[in-house]
Protein backbone atom coordinates (compact mmCIF):
# COMPACT_ATOMS: atom_id res chain seq x y z
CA UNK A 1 392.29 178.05 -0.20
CA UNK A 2 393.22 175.06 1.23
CA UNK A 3 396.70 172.96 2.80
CA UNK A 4 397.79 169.23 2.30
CA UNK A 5 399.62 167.83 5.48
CA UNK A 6 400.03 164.45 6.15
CA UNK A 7 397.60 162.60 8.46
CA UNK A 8 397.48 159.35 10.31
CA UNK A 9 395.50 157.61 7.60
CA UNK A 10 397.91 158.86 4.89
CA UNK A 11 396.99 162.38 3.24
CA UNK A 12 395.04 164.51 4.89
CA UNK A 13 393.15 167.52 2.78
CA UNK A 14 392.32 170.54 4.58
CA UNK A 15 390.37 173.27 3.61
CA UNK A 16 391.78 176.67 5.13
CA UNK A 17 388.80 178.95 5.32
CA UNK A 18 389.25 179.09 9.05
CA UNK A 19 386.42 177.11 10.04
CA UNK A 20 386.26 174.34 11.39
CA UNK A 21 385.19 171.17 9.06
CA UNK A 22 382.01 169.49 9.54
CA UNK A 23 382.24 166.38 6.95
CA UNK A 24 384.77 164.06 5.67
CA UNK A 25 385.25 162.70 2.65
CA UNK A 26 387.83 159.44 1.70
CA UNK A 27 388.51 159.04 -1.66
CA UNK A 28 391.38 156.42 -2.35
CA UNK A 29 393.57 157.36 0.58
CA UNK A 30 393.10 160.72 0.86
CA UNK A 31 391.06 162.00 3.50
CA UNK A 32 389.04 165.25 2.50
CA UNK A 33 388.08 167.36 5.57
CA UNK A 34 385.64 169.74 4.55
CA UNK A 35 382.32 171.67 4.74
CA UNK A 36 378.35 170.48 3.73
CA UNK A 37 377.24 172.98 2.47
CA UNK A 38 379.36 173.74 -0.26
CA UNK A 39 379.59 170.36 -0.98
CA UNK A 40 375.43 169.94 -0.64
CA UNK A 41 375.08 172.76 -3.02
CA UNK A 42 376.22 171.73 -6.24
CA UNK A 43 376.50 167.62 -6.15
CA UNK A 44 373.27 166.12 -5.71
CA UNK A 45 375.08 162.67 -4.71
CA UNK A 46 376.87 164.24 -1.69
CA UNK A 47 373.48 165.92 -0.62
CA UNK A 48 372.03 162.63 -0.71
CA UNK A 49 374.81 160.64 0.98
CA UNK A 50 375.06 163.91 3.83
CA UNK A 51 371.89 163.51 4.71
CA UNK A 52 371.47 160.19 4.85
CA UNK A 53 374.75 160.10 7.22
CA UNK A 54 373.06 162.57 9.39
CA UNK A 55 369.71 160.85 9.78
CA UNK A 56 371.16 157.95 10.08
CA UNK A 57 374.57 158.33 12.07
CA UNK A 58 377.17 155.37 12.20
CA UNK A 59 376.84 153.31 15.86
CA UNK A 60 380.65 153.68 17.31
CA UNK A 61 382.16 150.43 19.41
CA UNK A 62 384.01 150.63 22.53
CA UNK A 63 387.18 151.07 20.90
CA UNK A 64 386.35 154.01 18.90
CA UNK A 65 384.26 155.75 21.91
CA UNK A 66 388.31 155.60 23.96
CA UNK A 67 389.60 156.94 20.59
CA UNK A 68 391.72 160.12 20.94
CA UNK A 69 390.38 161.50 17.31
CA UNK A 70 386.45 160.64 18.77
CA UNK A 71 385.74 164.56 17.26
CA UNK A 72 387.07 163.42 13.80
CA UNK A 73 384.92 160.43 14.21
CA UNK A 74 381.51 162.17 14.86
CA UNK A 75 381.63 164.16 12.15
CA UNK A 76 379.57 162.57 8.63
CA UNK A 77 382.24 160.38 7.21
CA UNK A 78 381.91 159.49 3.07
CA UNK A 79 383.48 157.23 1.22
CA UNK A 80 383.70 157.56 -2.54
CA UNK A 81 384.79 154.45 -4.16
CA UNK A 82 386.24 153.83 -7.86
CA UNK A 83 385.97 157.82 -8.19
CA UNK A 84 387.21 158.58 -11.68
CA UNK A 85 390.07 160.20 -11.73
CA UNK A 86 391.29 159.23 -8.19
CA UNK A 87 391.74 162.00 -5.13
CA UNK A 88 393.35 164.56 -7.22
CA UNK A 89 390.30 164.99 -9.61
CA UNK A 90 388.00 165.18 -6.57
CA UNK A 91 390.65 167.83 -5.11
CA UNK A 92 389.73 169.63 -8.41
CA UNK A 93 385.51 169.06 -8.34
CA UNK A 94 385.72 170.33 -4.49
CA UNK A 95 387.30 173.26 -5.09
CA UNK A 96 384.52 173.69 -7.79
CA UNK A 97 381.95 173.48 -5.00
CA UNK A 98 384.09 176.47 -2.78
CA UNK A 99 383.79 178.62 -5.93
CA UNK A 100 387.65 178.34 -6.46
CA UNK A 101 388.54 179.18 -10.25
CA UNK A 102 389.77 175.99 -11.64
CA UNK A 103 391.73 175.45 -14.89
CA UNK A 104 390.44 173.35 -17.58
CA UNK A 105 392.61 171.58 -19.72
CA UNK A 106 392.71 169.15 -22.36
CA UNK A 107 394.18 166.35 -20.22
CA UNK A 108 391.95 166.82 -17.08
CA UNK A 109 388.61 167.82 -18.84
CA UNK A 110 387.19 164.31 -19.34
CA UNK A 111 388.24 163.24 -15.90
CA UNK A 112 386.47 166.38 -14.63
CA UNK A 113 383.81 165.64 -16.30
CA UNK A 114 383.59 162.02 -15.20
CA UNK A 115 383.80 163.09 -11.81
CA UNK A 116 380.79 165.75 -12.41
CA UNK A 117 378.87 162.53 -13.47
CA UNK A 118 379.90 160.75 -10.86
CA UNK A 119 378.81 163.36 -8.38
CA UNK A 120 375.52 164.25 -10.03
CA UNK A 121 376.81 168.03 -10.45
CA UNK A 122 373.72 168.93 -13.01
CA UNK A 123 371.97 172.00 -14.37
CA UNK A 124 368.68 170.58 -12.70
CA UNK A 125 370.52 170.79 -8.87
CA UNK A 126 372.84 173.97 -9.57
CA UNK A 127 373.36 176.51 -12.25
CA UNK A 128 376.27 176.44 -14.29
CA UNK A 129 377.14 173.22 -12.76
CA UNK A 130 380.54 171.21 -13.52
CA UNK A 131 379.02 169.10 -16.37
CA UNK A 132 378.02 171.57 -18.11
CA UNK A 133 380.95 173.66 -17.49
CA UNK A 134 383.13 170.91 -18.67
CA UNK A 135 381.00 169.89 -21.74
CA UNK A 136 381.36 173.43 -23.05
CA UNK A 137 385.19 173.05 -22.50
CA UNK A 138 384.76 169.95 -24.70
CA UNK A 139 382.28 171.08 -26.83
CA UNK A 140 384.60 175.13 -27.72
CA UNK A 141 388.41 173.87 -27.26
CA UNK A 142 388.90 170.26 -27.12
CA UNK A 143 387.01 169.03 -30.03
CA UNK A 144 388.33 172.22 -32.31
CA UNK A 145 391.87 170.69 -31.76
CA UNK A 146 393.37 168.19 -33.13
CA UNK A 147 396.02 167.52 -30.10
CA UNK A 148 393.48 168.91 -27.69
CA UNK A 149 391.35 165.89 -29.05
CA UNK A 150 394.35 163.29 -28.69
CA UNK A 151 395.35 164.51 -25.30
CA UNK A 152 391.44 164.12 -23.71
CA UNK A 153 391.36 160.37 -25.62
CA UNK A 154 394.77 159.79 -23.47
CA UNK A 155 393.15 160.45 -20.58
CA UNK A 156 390.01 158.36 -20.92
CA UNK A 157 392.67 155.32 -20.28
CA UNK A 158 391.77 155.29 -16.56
CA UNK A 159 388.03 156.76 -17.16
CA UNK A 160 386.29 153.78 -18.21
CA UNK A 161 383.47 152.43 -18.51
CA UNK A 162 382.31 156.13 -17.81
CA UNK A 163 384.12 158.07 -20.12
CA UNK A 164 382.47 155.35 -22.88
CA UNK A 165 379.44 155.93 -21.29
CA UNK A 166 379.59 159.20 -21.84
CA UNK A 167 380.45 159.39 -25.21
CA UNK A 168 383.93 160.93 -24.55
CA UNK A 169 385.87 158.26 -26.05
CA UNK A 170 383.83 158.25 -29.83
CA UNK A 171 383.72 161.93 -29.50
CA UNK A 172 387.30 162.03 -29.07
CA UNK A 173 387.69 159.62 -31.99
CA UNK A 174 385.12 161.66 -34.41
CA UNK A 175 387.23 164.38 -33.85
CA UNK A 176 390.30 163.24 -34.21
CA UNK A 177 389.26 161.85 -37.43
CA UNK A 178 387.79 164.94 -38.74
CA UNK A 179 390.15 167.00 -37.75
CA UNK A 180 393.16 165.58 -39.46
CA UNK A 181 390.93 164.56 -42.71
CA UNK A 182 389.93 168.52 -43.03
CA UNK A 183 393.94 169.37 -41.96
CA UNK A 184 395.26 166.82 -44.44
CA UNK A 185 392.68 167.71 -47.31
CA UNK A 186 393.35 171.63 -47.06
CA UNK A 187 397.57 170.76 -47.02
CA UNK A 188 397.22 172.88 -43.93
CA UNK A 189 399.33 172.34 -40.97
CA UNK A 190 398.44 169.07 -39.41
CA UNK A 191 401.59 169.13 -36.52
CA UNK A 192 400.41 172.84 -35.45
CA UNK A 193 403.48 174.81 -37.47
CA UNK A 194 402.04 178.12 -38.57
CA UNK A 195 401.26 179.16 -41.94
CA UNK A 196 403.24 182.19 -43.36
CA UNK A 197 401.64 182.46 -46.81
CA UNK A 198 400.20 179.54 -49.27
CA UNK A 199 403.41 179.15 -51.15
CA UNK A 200 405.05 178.66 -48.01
CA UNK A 201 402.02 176.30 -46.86
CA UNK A 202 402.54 174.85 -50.60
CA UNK A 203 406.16 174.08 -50.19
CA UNK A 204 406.65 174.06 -46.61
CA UNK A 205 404.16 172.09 -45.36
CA UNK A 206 404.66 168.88 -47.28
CA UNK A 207 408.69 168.83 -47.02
CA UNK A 208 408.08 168.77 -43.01
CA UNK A 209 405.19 166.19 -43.20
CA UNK A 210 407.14 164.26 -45.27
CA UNK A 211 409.81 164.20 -43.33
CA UNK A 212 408.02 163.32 -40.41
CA UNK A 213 406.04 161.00 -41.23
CA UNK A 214 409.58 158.99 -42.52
CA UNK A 215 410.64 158.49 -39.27
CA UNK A 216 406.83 158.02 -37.68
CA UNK A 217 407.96 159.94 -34.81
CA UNK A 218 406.16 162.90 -34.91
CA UNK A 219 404.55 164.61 -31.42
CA UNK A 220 400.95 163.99 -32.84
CA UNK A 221 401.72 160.46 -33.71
CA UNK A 222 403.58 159.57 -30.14
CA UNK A 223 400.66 161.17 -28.67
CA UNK A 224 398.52 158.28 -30.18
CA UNK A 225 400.92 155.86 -29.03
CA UNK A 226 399.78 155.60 -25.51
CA UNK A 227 396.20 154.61 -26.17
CA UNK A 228 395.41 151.16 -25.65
CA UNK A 229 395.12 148.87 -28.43
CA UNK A 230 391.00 148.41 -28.59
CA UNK A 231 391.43 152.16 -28.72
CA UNK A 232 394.08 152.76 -30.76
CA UNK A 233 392.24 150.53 -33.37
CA UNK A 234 388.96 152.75 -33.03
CA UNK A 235 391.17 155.53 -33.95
CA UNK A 236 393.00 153.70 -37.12
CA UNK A 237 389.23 152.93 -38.88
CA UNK A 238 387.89 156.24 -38.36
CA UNK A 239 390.71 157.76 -40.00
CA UNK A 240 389.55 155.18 -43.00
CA UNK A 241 386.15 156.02 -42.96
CA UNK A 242 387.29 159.67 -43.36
CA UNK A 243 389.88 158.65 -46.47
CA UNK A 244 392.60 160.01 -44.49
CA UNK A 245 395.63 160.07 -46.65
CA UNK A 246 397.33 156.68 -46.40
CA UNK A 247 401.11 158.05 -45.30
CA UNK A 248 399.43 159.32 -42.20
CA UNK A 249 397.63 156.27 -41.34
CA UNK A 250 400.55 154.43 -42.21
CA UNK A 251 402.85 156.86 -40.19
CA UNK A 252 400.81 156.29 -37.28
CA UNK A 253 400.69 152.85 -37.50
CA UNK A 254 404.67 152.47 -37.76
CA UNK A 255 405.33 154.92 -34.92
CA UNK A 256 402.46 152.89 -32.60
CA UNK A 257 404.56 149.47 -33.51
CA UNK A 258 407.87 151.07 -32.42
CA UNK A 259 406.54 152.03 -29.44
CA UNK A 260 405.04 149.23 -28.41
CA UNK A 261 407.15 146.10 -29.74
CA UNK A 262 410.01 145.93 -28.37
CA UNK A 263 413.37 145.70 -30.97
CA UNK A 264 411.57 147.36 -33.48
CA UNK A 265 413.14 150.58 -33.56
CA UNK A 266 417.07 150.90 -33.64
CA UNK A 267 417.12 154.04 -32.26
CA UNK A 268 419.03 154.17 -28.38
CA UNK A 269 417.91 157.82 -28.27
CA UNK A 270 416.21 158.34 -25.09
CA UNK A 271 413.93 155.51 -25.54
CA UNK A 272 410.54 155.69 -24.07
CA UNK A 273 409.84 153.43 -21.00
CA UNK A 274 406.92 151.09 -22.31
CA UNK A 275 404.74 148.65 -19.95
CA UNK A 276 405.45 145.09 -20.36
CA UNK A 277 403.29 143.04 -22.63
CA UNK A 278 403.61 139.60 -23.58
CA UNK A 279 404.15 137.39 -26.45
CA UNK A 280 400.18 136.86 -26.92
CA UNK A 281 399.34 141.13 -26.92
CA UNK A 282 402.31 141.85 -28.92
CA UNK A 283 401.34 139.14 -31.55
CA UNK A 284 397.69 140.66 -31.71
CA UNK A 285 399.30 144.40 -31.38
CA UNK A 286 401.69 142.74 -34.49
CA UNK A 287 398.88 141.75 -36.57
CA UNK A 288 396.59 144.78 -35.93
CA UNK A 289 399.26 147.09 -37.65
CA UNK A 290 400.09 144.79 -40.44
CA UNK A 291 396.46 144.27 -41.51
CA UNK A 292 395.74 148.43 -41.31
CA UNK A 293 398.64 149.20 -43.41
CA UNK A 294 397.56 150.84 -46.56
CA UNK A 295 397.68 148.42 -49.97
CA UNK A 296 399.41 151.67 -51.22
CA UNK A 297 403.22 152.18 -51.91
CA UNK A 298 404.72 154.11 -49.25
CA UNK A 299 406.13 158.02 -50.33
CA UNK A 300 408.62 157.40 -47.40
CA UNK A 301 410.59 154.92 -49.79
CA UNK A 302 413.72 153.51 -48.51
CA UNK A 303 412.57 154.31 -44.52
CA UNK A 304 409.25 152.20 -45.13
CA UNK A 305 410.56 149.32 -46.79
CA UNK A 306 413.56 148.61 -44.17
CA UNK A 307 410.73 148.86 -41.34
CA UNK A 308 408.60 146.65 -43.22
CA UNK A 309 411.56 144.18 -43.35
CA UNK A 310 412.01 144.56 -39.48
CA UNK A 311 408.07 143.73 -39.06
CA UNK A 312 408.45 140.15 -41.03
CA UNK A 313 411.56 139.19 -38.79
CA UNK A 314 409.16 140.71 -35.98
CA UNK A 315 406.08 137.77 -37.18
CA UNK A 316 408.63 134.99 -37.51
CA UNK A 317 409.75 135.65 -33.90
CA UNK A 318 406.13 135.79 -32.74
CA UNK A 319 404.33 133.48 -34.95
CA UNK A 320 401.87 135.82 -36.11
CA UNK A 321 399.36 134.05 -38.97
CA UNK A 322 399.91 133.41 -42.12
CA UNK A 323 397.47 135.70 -43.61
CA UNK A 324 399.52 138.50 -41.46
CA UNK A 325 402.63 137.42 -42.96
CA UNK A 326 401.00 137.47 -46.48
CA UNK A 327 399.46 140.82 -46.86
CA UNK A 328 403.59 142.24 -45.52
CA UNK A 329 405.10 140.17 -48.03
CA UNK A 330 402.71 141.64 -50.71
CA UNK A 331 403.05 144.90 -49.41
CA UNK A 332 406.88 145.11 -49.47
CA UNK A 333 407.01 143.27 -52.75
CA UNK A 334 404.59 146.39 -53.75
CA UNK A 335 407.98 148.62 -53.26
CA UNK A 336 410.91 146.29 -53.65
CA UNK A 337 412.77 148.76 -55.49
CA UNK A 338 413.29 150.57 -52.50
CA UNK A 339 414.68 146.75 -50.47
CA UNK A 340 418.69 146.65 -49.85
CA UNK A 341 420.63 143.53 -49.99
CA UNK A 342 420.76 143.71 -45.96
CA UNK A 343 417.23 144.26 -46.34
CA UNK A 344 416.41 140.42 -48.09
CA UNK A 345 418.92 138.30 -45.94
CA UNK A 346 416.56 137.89 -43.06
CA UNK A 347 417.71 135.17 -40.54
CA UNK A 348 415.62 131.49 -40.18
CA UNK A 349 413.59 131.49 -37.39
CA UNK A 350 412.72 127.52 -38.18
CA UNK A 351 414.19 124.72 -36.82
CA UNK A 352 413.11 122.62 -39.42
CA UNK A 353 415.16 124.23 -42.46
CA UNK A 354 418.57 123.80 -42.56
CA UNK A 355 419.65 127.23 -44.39
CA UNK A 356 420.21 130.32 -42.34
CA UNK A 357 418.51 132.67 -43.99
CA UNK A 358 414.88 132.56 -44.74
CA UNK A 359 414.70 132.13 -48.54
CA UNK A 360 411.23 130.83 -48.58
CA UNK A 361 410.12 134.02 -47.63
CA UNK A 362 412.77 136.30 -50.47
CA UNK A 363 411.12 133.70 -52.59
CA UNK A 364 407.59 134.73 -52.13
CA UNK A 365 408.43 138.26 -52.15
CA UNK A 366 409.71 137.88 -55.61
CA UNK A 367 406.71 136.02 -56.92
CA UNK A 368 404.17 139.00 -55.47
CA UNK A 369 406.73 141.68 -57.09
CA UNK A 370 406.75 139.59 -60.35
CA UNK A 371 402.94 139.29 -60.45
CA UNK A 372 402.61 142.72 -59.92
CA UNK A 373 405.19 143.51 -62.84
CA UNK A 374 403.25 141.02 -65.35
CA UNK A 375 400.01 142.75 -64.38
CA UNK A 376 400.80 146.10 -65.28
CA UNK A 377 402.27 145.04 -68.50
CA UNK A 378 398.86 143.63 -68.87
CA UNK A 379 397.41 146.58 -68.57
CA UNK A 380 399.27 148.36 -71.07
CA UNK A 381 399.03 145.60 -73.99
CA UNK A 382 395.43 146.02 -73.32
CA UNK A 383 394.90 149.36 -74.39
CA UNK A 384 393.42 149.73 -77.78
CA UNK A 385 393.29 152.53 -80.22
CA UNK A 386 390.07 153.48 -81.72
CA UNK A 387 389.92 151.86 -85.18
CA UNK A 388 390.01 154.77 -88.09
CA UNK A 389 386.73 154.77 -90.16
CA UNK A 390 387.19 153.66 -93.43
């Protein structure tokens, strides 16, 4: 169908149909040489922009008139700024145009369909056009699938404002939600491992999701990872609104604070490269994940609490608020049981106590843990038997 080769403006795009191109089209620094009427045919933008060109052809100067590429230079050039997706998503929309089969996938379908947007590829200018060729994509795979929903949200990083616009993003979000509410609810197999029989869905399923969920570093949670923070917390209070089960919202949430604070996770096993952030994002990105966590004790245990003791060093490095560091203390004071002695001697961040571990903080722990104690022996005086009738 068609050849790259390099060109003198960068990367030149040819289209090998052995005839001789009659328009060209820049997008970022690729230069597109192609044909109208393909092009005309199914985006009602390039029609319009073609057109216009052609009725209204660019004056050349002097210089460009002794140019040796004058022929390159007469024909309708285009320019397509802030396309989404950048040159290889056009690549993918032209070929469209030719006719060329193209695969959709979850990870290019919402840039496709961006660029259909962008290009004004409707029903109204050409039938069984790209958007809605890639809204039935959406519509029959992508939003049936749990990953195939997290993998399109991924890729609406680099799509906005459009892929907001378009409802992509909540979409994504809804169906994330829903999806691992109805996958959670039915013990069915949330991580895509295949169910033999219910006793082995019974049994089997909620060893491995326990076990994954431990370590908060399972595929479907690392997928989530890479979503940006405004995002990320979209995601979080839709799986609240859905009742999601609080070890998954709390597995995500550990596994997105590993990722993306540095020193939180011991592990040296091929650690994932992450993109700088400073002090002020990674206090807000801090904060975010301490105020989601569920009020609930954790079923991980031992794994929980020792990461919950690594997130209050983690606020007395960054100085996250108080109110942050009071819901942690609560909430590892809700499972203390499971705390080591390594665990409690956390080092003193302050310059204005003299002892070198932080025993202010033990002590508060302790006070939450002993409240909690007193109030369920509360609750258990306070149950009364029925008096007998005399």
């Amino acid at each position: 169908m068609a050849e790259e080769k390099m060109g003198s403006k960068g990367q030149a795009w040819f289209c090998a149909t052995g005839l001789p191109s009659d328009v060209v089209i820049e997008v970022d620094d690729m230069i597109f040489h192609l044909h109208k009427f393909p092009l005309m045919s199914k985006s009602s933008k390039l029609h319009h922009l073609i057109t216009e060109r052609e009725q209204n052809p660019r004056t050349r100067t002097d210089e460009e008139e002794e140019d040796e590429e004058i022929e390159e230079e007469e024909l309708p050039h285009i320019s397509l700024p802030n396309f989404p997706g950048g040159s290889g998503t056009f690549e993918t929309a032209a070929k469209f145009c030719y006719g060329v089969k193209i695969d959709l996938t979850a990870a290019n379908v919402a840039a496709l369909r961006c660029a259909a947007e962008y290009l004004e590829m409707t029903e109204e200018f050409s039938e069984d056009n790209l958007i809605n060729r890639t809204e039935r994509f959406l519509a029959q795979s992508v939003f049936r699938s749990l990953k195939g929903s997290v993998k399109a949200l991924k890729s609406c990083n680099t799509l906005s404002p459009l892929a907001e616009d378009l409802g992509i993003v909540q979409r994504c979000i809804d169906s994330i939600a829903a999806r691992a509410n109805a996958s959670d609810s039915a013990a069915s197999s949330l991580f895509g491992w295949p169910i033999a029989d219910a006793g082995a869905r019974d049994l089997g399923f909620s060893v491995r999701r326990k076990n994954n969920i431990k370590g908060g570093s399972d595929p479907w949670f690392e997928d989530l990872t890479a979503l940006s923070l405004p995002i990320y917390k979209r995601v979080i209070s839709a799986m609240k609104d859905k009742d999601l089960s609080s070890d998954i919202i709390e597995g995500s949430l550990i596994s997105y604070a590993k990722r993306s604070i540095p020193g939180l996770s011991r592990s040296n096993r091929n650690p994932a490269p992450t993109p700088s952030t400073s002090e002020i994002e990674q206090r807000e990105l801090l904060e975010t994940v301490i105020t989601n966590l569920p009020l609930e004790k954790s079923a991980a245990g031992a794994n929980t609490t020792r990461f919950l003791f690594r997130l209050l060093r983690t606020i007395n490095i960054l100085r996250a608020s108080e109110a942050s560091r009071t819901l942690l203390e609560r909430k590892i004071a809700s499972q203390l049981e499971h705390a080591t002695l390594d665990d409690l001697l956390m080092p003193s961040y302050s310059y204005l106590v003299e002892t070198l571990y932080d025993v202010d903080s033990v002590e508060r722990i302790l006070g939450y843990y002993l409240e909690k104690v007193e109030e369920n022996s509360s609750a258990i005086v306070a149950v009364r038997w029925p008096k007998r009738r005399r």
